[in-house]
N, C-alpha and C. Protein backbone atom coordinates (compact mmCIF):
# COMPACT_ATOMS: atom_id res chain seq x y z
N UNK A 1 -2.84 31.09 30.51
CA UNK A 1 -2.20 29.85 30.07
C UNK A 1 -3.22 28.72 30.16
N UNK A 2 -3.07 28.07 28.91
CA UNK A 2 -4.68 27.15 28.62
C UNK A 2 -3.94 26.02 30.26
N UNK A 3 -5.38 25.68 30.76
CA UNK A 3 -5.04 24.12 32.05
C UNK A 3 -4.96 22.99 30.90
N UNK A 4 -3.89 22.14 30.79
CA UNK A 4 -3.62 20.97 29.76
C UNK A 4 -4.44 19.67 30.15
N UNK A 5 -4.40 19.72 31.93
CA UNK A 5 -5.12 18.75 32.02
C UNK A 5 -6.53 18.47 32.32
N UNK A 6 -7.25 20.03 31.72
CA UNK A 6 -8.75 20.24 31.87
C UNK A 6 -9.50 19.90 30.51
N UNK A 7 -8.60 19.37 29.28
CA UNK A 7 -9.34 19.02 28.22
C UNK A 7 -10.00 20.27 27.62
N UNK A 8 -9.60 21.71 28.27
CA UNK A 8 -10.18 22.51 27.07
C UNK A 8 -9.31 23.28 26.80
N UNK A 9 -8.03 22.98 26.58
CA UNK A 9 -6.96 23.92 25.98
C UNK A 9 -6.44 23.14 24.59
N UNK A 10 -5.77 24.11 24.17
CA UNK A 10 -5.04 23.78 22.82
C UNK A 10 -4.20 22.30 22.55
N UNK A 11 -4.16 21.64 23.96
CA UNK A 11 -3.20 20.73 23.76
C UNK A 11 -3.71 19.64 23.21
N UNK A 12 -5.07 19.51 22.86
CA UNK A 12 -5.73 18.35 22.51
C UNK A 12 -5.50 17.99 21.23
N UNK A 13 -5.46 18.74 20.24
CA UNK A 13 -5.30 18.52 19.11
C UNK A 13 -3.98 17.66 18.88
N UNK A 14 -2.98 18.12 19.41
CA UNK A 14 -1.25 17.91 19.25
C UNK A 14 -1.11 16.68 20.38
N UNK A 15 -2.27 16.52 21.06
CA UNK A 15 -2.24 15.42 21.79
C UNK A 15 -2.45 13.63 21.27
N UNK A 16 -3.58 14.68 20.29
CA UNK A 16 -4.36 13.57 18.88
C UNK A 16 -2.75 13.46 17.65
N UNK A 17 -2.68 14.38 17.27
CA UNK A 17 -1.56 14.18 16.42
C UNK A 17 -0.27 13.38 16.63
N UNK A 18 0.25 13.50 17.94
CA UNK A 18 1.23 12.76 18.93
C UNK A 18 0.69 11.23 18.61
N UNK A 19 -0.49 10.80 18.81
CA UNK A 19 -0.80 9.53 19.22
C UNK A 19 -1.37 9.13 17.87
N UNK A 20 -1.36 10.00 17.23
CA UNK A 20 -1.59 9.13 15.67
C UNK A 20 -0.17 8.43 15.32
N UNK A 21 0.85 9.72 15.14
CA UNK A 21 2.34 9.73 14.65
C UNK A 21 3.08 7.93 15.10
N UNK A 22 2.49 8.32 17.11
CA UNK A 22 3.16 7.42 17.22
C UNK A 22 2.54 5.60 16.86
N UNK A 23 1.33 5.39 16.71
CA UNK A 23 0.60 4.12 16.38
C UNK A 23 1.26 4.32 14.76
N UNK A 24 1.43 4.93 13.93
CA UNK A 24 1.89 5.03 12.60
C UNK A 24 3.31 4.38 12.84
N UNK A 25 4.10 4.82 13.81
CA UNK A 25 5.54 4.30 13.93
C UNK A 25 5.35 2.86 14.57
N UNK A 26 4.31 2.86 15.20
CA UNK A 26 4.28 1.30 15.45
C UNK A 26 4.22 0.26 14.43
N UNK A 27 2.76 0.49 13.31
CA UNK A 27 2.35 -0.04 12.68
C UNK A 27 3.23 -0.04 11.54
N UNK A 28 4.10 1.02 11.14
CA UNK A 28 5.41 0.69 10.28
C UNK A 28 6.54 -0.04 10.72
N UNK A 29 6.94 -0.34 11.80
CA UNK A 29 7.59 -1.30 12.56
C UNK A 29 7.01 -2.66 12.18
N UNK A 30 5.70 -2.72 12.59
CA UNK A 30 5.03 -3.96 12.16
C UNK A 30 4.96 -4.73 11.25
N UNK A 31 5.03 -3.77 10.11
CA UNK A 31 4.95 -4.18 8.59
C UNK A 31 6.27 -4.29 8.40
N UNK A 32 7.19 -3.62 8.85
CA UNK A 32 8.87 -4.44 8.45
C UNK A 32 9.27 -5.77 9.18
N UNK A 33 8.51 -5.91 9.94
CA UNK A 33 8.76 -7.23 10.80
C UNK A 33 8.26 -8.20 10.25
N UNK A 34 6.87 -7.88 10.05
CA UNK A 34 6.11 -9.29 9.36
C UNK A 34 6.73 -9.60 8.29
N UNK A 35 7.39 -8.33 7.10
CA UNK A 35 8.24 -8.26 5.55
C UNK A 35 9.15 -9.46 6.06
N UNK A 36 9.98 -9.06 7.11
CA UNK A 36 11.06 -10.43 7.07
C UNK A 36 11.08 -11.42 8.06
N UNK A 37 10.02 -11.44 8.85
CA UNK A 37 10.00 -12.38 9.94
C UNK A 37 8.46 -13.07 10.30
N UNK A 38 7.53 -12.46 8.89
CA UNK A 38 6.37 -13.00 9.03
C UNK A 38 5.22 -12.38 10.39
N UNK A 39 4.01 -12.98 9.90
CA UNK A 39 3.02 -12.34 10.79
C UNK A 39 2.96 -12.82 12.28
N UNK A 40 3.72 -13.93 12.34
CA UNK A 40 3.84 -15.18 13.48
C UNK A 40 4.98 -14.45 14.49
N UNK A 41 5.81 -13.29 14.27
CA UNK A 41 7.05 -12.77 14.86
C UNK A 41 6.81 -11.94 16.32
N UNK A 42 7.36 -12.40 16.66
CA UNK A 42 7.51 -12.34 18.40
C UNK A 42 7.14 -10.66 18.43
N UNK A 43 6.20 -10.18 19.84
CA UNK A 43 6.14 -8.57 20.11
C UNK A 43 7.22 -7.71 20.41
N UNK A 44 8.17 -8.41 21.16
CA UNK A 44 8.87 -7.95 21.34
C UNK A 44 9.96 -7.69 20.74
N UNK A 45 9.72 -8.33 19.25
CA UNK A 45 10.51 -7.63 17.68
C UNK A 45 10.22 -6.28 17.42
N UNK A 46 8.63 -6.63 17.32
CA UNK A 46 8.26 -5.18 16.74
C UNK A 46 8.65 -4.18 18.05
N UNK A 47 8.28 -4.49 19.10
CA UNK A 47 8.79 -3.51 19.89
C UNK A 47 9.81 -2.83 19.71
N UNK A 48 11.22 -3.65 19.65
CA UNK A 48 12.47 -3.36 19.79
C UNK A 48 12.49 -2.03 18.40
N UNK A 49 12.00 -2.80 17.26
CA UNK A 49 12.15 -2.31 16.06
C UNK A 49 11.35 -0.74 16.26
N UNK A 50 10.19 -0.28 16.71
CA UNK A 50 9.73 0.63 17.10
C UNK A 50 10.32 1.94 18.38
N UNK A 51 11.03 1.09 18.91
CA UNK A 51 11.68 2.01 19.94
C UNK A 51 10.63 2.03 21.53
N UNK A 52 9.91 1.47 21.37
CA UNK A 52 8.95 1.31 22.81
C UNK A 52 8.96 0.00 23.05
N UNK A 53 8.36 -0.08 24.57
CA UNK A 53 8.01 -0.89 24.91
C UNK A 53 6.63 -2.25 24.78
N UNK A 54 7.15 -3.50 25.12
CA UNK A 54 6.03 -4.56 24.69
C UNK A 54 5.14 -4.30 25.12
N UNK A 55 4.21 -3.19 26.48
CA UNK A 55 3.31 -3.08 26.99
C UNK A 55 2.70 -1.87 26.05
N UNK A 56 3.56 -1.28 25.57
CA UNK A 56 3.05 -0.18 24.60
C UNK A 56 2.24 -0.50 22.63
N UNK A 57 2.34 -1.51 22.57
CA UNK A 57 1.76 -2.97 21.66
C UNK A 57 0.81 -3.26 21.96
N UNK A 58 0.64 -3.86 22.96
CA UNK A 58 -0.49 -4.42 23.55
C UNK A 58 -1.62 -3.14 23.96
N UNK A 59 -1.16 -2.26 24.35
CA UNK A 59 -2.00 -0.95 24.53
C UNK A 59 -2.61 -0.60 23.88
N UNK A 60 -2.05 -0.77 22.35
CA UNK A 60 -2.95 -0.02 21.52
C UNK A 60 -3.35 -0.91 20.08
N UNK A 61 -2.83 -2.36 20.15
CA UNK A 61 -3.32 -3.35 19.71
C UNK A 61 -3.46 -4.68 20.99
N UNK A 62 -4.63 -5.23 21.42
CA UNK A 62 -4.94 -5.99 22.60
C UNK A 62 -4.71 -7.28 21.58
N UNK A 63 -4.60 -7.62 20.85
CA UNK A 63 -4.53 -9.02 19.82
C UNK A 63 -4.20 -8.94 18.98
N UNK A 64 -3.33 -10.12 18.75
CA UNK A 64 -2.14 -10.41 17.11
C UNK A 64 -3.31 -9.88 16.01
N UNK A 65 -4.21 -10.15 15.98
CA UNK A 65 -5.55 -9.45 15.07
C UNK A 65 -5.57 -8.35 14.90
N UNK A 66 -5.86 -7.63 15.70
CA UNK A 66 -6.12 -6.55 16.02
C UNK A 66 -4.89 -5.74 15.22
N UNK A 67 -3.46 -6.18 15.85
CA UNK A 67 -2.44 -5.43 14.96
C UNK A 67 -2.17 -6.11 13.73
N UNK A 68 -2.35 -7.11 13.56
CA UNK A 68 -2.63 -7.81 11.75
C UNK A 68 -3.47 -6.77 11.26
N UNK A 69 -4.78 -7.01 11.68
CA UNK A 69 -5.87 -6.23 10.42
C UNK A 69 -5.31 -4.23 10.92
N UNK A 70 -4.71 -3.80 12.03
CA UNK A 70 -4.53 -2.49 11.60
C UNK A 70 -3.10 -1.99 10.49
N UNK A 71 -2.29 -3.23 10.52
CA UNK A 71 -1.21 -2.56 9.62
C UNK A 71 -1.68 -2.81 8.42
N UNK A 72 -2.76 -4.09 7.84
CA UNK A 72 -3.21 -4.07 6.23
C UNK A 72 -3.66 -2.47 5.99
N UNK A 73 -4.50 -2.28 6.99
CA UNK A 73 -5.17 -0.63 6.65
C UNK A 73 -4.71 0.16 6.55
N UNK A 74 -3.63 0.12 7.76
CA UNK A 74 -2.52 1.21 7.77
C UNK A 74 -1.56 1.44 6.28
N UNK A 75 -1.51 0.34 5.94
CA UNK A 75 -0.68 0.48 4.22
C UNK A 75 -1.65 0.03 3.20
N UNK A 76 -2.84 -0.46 3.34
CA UNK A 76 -3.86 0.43 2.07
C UNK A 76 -4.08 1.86 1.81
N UNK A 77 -4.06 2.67 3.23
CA UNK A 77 -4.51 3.77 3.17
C UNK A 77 -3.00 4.52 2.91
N UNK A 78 -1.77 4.19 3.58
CA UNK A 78 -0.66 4.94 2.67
C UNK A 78 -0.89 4.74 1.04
N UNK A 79 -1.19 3.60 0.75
CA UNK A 79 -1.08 3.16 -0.94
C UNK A 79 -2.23 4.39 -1.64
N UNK A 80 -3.28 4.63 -0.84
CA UNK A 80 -4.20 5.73 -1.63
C UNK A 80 -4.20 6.32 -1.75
N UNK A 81 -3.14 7.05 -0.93
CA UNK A 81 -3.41 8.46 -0.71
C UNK A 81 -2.06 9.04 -1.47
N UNK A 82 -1.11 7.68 -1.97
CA UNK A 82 -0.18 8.41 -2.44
C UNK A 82 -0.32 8.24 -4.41
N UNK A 83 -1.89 8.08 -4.60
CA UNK A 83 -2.12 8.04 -6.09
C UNK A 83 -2.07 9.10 -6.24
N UNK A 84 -3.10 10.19 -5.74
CA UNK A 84 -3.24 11.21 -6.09
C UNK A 84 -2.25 12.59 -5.89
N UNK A 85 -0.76 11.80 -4.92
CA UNK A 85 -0.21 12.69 -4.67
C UNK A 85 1.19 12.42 -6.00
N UNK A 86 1.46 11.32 -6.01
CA UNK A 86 2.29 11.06 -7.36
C UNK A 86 1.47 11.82 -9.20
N UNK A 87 0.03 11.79 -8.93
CA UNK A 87 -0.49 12.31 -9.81
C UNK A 87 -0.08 14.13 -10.22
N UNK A 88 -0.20 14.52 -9.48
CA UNK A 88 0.24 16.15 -9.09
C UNK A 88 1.69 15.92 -9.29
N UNK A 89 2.73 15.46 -8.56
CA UNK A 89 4.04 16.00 -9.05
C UNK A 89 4.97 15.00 -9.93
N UNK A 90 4.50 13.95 -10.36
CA UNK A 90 5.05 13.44 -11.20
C UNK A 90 5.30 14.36 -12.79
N UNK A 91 6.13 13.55 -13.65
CA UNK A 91 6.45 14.57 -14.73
C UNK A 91 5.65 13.83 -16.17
N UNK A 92 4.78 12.58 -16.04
CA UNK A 92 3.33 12.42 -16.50
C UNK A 92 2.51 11.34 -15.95
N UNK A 93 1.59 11.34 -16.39
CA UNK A 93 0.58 10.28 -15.62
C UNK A 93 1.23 8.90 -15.77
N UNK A 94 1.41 8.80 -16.78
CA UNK A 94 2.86 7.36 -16.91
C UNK A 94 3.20 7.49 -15.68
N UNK A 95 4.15 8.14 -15.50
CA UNK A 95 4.96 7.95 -14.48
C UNK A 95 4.72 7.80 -13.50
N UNK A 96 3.34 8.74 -13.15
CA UNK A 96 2.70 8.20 -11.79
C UNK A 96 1.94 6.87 -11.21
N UNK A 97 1.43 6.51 -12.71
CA UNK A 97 0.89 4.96 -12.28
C UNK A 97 1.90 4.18 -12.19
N UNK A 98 3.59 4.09 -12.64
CA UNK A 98 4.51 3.45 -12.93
C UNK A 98 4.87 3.62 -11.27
N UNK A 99 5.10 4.36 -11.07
CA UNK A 99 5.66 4.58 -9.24
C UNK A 99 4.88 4.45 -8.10
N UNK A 100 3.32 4.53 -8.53
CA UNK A 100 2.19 4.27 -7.69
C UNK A 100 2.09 2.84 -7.88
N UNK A 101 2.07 1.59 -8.98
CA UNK A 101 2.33 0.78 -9.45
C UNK A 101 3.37 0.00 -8.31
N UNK A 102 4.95 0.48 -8.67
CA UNK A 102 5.83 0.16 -7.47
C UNK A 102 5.55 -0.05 -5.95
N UNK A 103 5.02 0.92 -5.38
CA UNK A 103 4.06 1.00 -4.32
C UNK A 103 3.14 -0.22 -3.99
N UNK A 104 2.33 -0.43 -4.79
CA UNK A 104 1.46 -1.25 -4.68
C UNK A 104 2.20 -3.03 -4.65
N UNK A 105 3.41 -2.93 -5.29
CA UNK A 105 4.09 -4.31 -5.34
C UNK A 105 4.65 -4.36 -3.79
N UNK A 106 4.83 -2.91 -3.12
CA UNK A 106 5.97 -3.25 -2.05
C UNK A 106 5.11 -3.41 -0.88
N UNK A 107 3.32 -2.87 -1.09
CA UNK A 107 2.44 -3.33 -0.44
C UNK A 107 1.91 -5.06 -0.25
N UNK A 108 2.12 -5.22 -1.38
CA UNK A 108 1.97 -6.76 -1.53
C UNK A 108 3.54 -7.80 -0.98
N UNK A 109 4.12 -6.94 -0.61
CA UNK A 109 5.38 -7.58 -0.20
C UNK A 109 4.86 -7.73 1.47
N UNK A 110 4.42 -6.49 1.70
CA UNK A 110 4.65 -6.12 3.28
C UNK A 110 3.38 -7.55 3.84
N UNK A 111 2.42 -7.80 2.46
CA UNK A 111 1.17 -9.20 3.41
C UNK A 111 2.06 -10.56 3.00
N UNK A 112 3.48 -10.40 3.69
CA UNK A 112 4.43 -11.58 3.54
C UNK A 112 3.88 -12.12 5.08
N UNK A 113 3.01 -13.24 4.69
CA UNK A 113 2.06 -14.16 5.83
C UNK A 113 0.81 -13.72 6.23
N UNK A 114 0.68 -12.55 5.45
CA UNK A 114 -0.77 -12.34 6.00
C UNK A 114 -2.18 -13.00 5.02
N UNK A 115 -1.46 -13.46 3.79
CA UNK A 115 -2.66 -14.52 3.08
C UNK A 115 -3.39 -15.53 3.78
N UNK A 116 -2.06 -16.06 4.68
CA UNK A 116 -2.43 -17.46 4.92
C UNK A 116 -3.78 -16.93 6.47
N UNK A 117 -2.81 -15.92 7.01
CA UNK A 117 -4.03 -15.19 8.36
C UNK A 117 -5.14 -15.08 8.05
N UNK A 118 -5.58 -14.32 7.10
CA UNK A 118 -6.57 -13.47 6.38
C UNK A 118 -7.31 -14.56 6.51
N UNK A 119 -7.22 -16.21 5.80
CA UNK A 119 -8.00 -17.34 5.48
C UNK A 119 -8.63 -17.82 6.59
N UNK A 120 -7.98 -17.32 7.86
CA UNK A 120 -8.54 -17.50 9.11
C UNK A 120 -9.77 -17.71 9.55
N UNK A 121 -10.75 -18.39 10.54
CA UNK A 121 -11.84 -17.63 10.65
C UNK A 121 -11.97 -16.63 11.87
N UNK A 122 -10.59 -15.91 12.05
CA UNK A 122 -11.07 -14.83 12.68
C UNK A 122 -11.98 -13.88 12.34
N UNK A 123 -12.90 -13.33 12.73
CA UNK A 123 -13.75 -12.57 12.44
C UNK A 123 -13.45 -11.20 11.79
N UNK A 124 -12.24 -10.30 12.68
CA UNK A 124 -11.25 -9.48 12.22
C UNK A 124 -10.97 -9.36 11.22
N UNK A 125 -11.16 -10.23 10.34
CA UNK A 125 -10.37 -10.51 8.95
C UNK A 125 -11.29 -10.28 7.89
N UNK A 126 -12.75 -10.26 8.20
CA UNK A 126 -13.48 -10.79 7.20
C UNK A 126 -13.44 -9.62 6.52
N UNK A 127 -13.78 -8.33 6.33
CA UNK A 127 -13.98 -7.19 5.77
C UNK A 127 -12.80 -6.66 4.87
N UNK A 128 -11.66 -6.98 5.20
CA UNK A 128 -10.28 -6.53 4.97
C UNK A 128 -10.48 -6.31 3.50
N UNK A 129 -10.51 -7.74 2.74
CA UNK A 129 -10.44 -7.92 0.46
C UNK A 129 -11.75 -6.80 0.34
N UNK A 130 -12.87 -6.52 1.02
CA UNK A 130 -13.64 -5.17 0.61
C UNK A 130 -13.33 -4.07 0.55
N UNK A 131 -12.27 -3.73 1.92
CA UNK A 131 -11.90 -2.32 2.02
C UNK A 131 -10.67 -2.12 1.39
N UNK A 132 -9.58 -3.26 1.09
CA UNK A 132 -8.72 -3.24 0.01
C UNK A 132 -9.38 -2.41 -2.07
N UNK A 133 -10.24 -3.44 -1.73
CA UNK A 133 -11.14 -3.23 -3.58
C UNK A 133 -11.36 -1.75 -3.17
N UNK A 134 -12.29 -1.27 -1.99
CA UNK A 134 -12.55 -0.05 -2.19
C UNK A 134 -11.94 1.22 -2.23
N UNK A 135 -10.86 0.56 -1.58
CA UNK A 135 -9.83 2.47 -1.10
C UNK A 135 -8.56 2.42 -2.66
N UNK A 136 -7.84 1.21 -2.70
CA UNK A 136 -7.05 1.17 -4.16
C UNK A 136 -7.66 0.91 -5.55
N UNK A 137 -8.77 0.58 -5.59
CA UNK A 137 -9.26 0.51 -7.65
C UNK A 137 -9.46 1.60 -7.59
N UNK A 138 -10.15 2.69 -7.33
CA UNK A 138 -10.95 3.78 -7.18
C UNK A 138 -9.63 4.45 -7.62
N UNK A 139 -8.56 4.77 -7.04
CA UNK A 139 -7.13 5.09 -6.94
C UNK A 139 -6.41 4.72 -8.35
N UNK A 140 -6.05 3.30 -8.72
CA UNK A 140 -5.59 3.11 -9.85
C UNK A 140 -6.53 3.57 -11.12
N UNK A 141 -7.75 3.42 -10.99
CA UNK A 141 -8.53 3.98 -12.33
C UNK A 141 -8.75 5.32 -12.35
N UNK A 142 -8.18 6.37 -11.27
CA UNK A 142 -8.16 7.73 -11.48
C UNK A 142 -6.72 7.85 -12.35
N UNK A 143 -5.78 7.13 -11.80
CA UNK A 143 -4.21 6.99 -12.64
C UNK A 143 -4.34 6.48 -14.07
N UNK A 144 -5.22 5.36 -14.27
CA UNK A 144 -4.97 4.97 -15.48
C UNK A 144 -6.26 5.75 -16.32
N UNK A 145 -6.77 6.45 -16.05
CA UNK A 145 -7.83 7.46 -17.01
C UNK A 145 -6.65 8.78 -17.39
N UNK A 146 -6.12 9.37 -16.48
CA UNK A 146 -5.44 9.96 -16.09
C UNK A 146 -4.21 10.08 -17.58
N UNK A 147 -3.67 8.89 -17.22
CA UNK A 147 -3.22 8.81 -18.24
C UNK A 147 -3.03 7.76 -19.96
N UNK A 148 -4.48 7.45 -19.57
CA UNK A 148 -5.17 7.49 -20.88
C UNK A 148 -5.96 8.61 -21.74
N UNK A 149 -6.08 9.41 -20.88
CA UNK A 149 -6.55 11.22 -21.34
C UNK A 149 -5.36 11.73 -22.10
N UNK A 150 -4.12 11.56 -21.24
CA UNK A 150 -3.22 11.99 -22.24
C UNK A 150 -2.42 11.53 -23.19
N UNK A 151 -2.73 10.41 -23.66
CA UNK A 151 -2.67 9.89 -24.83
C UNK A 151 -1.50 8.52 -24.59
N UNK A 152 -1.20 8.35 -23.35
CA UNK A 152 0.26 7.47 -22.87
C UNK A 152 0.13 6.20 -22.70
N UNK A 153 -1.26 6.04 -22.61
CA UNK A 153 -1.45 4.36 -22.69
C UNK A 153 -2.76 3.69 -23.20
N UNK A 154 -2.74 3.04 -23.48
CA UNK A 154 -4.14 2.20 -24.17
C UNK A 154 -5.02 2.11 -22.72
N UNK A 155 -6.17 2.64 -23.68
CA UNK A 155 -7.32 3.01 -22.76
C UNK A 155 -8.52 1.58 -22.49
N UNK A 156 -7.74 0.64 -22.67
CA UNK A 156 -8.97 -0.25 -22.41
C UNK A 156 -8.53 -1.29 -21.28
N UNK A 157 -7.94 -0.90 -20.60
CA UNK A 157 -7.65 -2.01 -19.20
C UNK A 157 -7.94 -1.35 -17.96
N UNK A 158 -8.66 -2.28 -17.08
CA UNK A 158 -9.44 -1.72 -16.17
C UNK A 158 -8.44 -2.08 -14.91
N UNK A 159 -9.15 -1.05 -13.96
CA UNK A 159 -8.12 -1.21 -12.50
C UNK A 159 -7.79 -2.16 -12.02
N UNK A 160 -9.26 -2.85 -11.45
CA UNK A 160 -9.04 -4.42 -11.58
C UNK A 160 -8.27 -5.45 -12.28
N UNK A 161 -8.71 -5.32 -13.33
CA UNK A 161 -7.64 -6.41 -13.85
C UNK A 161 -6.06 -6.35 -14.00
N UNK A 162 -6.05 -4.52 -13.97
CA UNK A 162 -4.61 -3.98 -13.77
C UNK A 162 -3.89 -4.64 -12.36
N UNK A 163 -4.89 -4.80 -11.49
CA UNK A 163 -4.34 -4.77 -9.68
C UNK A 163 -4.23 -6.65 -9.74
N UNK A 164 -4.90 -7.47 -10.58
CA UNK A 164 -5.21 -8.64 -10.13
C UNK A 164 -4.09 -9.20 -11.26
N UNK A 165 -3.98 -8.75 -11.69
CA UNK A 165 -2.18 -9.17 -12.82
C UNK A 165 -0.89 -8.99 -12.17
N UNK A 166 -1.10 -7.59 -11.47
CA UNK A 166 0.24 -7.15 -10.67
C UNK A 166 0.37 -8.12 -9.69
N UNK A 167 -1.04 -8.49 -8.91
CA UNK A 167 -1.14 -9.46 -8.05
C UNK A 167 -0.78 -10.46 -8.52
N UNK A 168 -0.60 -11.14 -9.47
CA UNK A 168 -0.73 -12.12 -9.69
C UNK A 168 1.09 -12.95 -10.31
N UNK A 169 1.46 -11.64 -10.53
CA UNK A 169 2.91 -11.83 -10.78
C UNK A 169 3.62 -11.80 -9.49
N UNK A 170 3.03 -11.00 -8.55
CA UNK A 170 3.83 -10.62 -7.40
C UNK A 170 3.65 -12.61 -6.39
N UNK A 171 2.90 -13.13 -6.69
CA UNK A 171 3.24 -14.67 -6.17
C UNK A 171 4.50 -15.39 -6.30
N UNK A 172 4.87 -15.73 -5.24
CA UNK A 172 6.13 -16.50 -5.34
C UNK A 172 7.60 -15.63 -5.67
N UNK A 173 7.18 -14.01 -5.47
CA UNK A 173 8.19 -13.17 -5.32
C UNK A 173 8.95 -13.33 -4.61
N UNK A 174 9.09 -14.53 -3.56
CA UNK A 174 10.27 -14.84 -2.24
C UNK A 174 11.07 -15.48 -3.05
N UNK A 175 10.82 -16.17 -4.21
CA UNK A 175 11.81 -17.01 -4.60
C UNK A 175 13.34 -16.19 -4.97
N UNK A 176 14.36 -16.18 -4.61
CA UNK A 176 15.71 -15.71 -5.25
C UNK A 176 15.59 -15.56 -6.84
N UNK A 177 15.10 -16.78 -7.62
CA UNK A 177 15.09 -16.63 -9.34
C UNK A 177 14.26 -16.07 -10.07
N UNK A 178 13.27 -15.45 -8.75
CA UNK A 178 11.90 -15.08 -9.47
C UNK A 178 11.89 -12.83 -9.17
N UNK A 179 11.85 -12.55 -10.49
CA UNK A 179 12.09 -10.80 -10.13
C UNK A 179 10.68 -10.47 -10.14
N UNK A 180 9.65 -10.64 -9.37
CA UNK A 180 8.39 -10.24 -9.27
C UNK A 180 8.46 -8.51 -10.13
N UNK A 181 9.06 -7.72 -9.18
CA UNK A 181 9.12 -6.29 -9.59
C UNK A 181 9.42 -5.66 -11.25
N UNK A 182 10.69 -6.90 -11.73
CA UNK A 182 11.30 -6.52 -13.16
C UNK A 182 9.77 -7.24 -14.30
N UNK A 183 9.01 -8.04 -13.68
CA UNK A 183 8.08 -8.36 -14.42
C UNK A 183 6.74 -7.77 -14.61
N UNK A 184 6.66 -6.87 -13.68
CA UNK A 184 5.74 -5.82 -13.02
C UNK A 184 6.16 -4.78 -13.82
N UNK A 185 7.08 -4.21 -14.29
CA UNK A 185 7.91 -2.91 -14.67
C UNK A 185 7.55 -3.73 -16.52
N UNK A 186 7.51 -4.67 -16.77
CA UNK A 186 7.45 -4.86 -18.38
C UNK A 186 5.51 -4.58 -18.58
N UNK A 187 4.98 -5.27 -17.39
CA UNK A 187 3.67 -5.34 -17.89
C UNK A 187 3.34 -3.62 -17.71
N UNK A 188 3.63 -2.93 -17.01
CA UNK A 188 3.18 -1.28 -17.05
C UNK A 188 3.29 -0.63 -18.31
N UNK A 189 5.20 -0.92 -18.66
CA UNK A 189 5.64 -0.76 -19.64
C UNK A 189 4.56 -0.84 -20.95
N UNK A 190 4.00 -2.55 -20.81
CA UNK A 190 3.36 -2.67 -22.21
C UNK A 190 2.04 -2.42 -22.66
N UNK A 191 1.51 -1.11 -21.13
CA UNK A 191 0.48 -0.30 -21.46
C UNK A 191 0.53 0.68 -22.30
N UNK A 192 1.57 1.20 -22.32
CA UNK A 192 1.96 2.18 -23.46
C UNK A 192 1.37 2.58 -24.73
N UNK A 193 0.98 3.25 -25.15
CA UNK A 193 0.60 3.50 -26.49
C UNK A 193 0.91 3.55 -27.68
N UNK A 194 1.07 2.70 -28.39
CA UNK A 194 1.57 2.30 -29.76
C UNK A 194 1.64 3.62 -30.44
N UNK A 195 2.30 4.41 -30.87
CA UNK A 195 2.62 5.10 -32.14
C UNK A 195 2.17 4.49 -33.01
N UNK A 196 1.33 5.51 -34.06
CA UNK A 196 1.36 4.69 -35.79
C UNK A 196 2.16 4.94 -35.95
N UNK A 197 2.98 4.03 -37.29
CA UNK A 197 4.01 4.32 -37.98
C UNK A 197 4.10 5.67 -38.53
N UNK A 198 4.83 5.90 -39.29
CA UNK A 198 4.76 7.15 -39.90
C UNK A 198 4.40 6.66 -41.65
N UNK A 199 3.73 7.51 -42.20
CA UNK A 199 3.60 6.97 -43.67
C UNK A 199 4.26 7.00 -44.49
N UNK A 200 4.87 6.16 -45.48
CA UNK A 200 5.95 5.93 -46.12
C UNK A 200 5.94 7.56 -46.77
N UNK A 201 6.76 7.69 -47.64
CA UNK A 201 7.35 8.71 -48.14
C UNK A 201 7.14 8.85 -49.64
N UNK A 202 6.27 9.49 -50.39
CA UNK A 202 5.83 9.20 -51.51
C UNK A 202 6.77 9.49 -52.69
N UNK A 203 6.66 8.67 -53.93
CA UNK A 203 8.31 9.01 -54.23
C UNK A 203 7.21 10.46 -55.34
């Protein structure tokens, strides 16, 4: 029977996995808190909302920073990893940039107060808009080649400008009169690929 607490038995792995799972349940706690109570919201929200304790926060984030800049990462890196997985079982590449698309709006929901942080000069902060550009364009321009290969949308709009439009509608999405998402869902929409007509009918 492996010794658990000699560090060379099997338990290490599931020890690592345990303590990923649970900083993941933190850091999704986090991001629903900041969604409706901002980045400024007491620890002992997210605590409650997580199911542990306020000393268990502080443990594994030592500063409001520290757990600011790990939940941006924490939901860039959900947002990437679920391009390529909507790519595979979606029923076409449309559809996958359309729902990977969605994703990316509810990501931009979850930095409800983290613009104004980010502007900070915490130091913490500075790298964040690099590793954003790098882990999601890379992601959307595998989706939108993807399905510009198969013939579903006009092939001349780039990730970037795809991500900085979505962005750009998604501003002022708090307002009640304003449907950030239903305006997001027309511009995907009007990637689409025009059909030619059909040619008249010769008499």
């Amino acid at each position: 029977m492996p010794d658990i607490d000699s560090g060379s038995g099997r338990s290490t792995p599931r020890k690592r996995a345990d303590a990923r799972r649970n900083e993941a349940t933190l850091l999704d706690a986090a991001a629903s808190t900041f969604v409706t109570s901002g980045v400024d919201a007491p620890v002992r929200d997210i605590a409650a909302r997580a199911g542990v304790g306020v000393g268990t926060i502080y443990r594994h984030f030592p500063t409001r920073a520290d757990l600011i800049v790990a939940v941006y990462r924490h939901q860039v890196e959900a947002c990437a990893e679920a391009g390529p997985a909507l790519l595979a079982d979606s029923s076409s590449a449309h559809a996958a940039l359309a729902q990977w698309i969605d994703l990316f709006v509810d990501f931009l929901a979850t930095k409800h107060g983290l613009a104004e942080a980010l502007q900070s000069d915490d130091a913490a902060f500075e790298k964040l808009h690099a590793y954003f550009l790098d882990r999601l364009v890379p992601v959307c321009a595998q989706l939108l080649d993807a399905a510009a290969t198969a013939g579903e949308i006009r092939p001349d709009v780039t990730a970037f400008e795809l991500l900085r439009g979505v962005g750009n509608l998604c501003i002022g999405a708090g307002d009640p009169r304003y449907d950030a998402r239903r305006l997001v869902g027309l511009l995907v929409a009007g990637l689409r690929q025009r059909q030619s007509a059909e040619p008249p009918i010769a008499c």
